[in-house]
N, C-alpha and C. Protein backbone atom coordinates (compact mmCIF):
# COMPACT_ATOMS: atom_id res chain seq x y z
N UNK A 1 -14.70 2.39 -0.62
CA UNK A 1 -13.54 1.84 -1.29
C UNK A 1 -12.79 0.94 -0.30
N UNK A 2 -12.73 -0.43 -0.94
CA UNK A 2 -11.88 -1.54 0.07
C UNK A 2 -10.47 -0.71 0.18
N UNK A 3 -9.27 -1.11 1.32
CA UNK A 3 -7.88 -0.57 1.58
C UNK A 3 -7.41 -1.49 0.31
N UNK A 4 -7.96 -2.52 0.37
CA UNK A 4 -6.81 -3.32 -1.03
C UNK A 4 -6.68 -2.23 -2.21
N UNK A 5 -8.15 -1.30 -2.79
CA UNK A 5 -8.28 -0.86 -4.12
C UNK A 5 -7.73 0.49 -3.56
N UNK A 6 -7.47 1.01 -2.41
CA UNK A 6 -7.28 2.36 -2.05
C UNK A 6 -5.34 2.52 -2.20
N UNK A 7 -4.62 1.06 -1.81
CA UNK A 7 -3.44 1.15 -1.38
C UNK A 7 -2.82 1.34 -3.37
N UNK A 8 -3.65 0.34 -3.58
CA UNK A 8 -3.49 -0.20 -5.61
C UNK A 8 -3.38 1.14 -6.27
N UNK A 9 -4.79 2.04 -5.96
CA UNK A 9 -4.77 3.28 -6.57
C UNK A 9 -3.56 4.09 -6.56
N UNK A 10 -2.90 4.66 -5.42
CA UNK A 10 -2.29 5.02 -4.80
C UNK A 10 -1.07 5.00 -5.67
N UNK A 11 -0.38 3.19 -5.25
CA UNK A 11 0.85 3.15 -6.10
C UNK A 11 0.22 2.73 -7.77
N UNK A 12 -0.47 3.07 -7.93
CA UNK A 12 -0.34 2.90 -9.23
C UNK A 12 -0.65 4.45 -9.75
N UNK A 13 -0.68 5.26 -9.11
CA UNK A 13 -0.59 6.76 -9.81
C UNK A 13 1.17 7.08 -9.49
N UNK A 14 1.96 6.38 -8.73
CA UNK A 14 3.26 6.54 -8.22
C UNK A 14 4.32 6.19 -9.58
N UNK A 15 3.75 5.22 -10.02
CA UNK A 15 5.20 4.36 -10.91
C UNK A 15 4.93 4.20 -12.10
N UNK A 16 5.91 4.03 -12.80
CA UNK A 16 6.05 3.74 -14.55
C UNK A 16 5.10 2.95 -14.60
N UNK A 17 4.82 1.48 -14.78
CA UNK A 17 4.11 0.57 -14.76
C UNK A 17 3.06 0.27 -14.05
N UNK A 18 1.98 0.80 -14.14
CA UNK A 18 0.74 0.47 -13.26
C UNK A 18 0.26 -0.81 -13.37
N UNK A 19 0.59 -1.67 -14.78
CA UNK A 19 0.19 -2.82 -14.41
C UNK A 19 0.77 -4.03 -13.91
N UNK A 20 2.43 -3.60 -13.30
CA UNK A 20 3.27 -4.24 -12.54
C UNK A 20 2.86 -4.34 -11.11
N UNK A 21 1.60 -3.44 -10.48
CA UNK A 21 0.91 -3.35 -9.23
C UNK A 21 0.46 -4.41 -8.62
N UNK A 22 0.71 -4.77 -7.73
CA UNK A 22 -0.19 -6.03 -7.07
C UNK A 22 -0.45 -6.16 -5.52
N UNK A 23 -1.46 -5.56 -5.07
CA UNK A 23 -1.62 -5.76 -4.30
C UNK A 23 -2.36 -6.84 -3.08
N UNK A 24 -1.90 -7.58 -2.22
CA UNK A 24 -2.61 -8.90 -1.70
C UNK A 24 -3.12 -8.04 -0.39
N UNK A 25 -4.39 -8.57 -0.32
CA UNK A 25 -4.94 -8.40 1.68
C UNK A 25 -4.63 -9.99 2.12
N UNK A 26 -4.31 -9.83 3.30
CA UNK A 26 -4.21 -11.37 3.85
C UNK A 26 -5.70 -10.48 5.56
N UNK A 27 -6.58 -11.10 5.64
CA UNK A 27 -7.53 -10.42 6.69
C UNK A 27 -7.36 -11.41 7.77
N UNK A 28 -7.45 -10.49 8.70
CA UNK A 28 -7.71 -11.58 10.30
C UNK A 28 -9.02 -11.16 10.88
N UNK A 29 -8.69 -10.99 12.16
CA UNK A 29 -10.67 -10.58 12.43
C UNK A 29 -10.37 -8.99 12.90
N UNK A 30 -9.49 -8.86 13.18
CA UNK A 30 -10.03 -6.97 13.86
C UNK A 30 -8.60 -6.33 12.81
N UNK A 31 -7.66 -6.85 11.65
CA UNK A 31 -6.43 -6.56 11.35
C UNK A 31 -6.25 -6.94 9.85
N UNK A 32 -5.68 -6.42 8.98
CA UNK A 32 -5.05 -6.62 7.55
C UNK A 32 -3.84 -6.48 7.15
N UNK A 33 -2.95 -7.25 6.92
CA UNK A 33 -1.84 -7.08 6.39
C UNK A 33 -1.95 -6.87 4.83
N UNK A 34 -1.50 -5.69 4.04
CA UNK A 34 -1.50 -5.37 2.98
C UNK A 34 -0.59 -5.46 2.27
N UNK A 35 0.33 -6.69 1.13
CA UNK A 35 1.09 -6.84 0.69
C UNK A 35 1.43 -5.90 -0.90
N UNK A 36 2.09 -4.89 -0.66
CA UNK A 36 2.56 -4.29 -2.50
C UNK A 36 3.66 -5.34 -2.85
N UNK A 37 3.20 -5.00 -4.20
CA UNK A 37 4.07 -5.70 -4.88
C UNK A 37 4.61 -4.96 -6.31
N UNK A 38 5.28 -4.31 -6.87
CA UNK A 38 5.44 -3.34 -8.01
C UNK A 38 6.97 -3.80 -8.58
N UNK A 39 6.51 -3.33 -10.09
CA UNK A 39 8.16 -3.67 -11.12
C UNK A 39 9.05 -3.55 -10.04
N UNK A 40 10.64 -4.05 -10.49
CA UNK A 40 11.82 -3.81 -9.85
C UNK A 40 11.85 -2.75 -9.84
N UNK A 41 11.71 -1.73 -11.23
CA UNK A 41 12.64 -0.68 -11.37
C UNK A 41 11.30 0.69 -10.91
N UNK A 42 10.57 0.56 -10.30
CA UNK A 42 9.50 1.22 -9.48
C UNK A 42 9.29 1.35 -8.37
N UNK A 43 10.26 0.28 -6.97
CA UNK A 43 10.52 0.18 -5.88
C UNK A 43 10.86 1.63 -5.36
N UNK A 44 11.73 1.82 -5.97
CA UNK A 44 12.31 3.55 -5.31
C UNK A 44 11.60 4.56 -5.61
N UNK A 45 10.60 4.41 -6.31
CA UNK A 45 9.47 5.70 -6.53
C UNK A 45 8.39 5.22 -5.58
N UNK A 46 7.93 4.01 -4.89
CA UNK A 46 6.92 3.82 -3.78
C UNK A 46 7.35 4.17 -2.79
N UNK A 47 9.01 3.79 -2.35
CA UNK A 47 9.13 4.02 -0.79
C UNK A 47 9.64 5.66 -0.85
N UNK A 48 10.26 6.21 -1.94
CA UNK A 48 10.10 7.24 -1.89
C UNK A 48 11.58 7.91 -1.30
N UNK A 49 11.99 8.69 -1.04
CA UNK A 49 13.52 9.60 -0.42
C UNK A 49 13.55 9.45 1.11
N UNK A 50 13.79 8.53 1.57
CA UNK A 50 14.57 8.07 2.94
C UNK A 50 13.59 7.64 3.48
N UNK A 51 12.29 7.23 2.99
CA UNK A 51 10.89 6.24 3.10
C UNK A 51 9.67 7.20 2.73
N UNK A 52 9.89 8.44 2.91
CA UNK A 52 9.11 9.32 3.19
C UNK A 52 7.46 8.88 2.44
N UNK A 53 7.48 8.52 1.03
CA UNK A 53 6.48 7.80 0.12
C UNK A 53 5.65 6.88 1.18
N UNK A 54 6.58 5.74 1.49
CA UNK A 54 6.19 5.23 1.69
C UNK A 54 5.72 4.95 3.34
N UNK A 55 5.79 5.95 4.13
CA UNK A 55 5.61 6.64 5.35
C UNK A 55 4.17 7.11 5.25
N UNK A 56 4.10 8.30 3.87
CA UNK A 56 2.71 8.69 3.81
C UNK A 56 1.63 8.29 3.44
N UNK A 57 2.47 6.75 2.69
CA UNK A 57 1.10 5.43 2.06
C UNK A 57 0.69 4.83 3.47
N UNK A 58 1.25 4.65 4.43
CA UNK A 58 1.21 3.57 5.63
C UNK A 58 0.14 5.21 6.66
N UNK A 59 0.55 6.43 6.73
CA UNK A 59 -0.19 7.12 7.08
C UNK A 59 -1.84 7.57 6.81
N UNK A 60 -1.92 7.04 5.43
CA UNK A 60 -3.37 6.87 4.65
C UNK A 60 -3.65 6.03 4.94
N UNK A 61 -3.73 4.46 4.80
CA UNK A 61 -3.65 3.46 5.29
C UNK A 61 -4.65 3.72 6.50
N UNK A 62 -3.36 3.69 7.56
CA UNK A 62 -4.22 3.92 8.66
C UNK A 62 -5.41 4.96 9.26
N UNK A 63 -5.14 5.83 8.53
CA UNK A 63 -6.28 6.74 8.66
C UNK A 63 -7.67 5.98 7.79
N UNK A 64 -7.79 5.46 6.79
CA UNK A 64 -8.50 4.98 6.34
C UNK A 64 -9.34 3.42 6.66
N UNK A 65 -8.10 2.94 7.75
CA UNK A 65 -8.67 1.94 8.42
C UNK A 65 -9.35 2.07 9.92
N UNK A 66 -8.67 3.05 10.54
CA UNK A 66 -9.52 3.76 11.58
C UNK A 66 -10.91 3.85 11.03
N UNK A 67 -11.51 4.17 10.11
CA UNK A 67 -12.69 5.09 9.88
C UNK A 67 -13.64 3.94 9.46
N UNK A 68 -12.91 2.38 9.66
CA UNK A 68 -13.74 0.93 9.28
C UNK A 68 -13.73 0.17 9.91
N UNK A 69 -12.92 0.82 11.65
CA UNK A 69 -12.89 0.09 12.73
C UNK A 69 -11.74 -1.02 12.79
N UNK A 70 -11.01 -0.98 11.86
CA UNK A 70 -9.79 -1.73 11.50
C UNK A 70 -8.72 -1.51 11.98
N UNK A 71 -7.43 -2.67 12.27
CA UNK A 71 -6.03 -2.14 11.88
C UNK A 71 -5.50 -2.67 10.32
N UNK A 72 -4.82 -1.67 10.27
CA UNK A 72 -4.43 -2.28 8.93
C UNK A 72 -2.71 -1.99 8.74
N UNK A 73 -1.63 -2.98 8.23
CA UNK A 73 -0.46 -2.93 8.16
C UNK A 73 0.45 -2.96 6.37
N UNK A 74 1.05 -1.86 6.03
CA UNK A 74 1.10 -2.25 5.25
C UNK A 74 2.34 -2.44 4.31
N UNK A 75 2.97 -3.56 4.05
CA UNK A 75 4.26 -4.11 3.76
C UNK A 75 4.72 -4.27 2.10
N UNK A 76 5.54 -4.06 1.89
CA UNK A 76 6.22 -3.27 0.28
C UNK A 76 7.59 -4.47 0.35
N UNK A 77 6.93 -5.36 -1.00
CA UNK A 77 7.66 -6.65 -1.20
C UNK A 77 8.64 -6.26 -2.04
N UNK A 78 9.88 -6.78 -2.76
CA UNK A 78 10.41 -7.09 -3.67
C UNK A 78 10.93 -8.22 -4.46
């Protein structure tokens, strides 16, 4: 499973609107920046009670990019 379809899955089991989800990879050569993108009114169910959500998405993340020789970063738009 690519991090793009792993991060997508993720918040889209999180929020009202799963098809407000959007997630972008921007790739470099050893690094990924992972852009979310979700409804307005779904923001506070990704990052979660004082980030914590969104602490343990960036903790998967990286565990999952370790294991593909990757870094991977991952940033929650509005």
């Amino acid at each position: 499973m690519a991090l793009k379809d792993l991060i997508e899955t993720i918040a889209q089991s999180l929020v009202d609107d799963p098809d407000g989800v959007e997630v972008t990879e921007i790739d470099g050569d050893h690094n990924s920046i992972l852009e979310l993108r979700v409804a307005p009114g779904d923001i506070g169910k990704v990052i979660g009670k004082d980030g914590r959500t969104a602490q343990s998405i960036r903790t998967i993340l990286v565990a999952a990019s370790t294991k593909l020789g990757r870094r991977a970063q991952l940033d929650i738009l509005d």
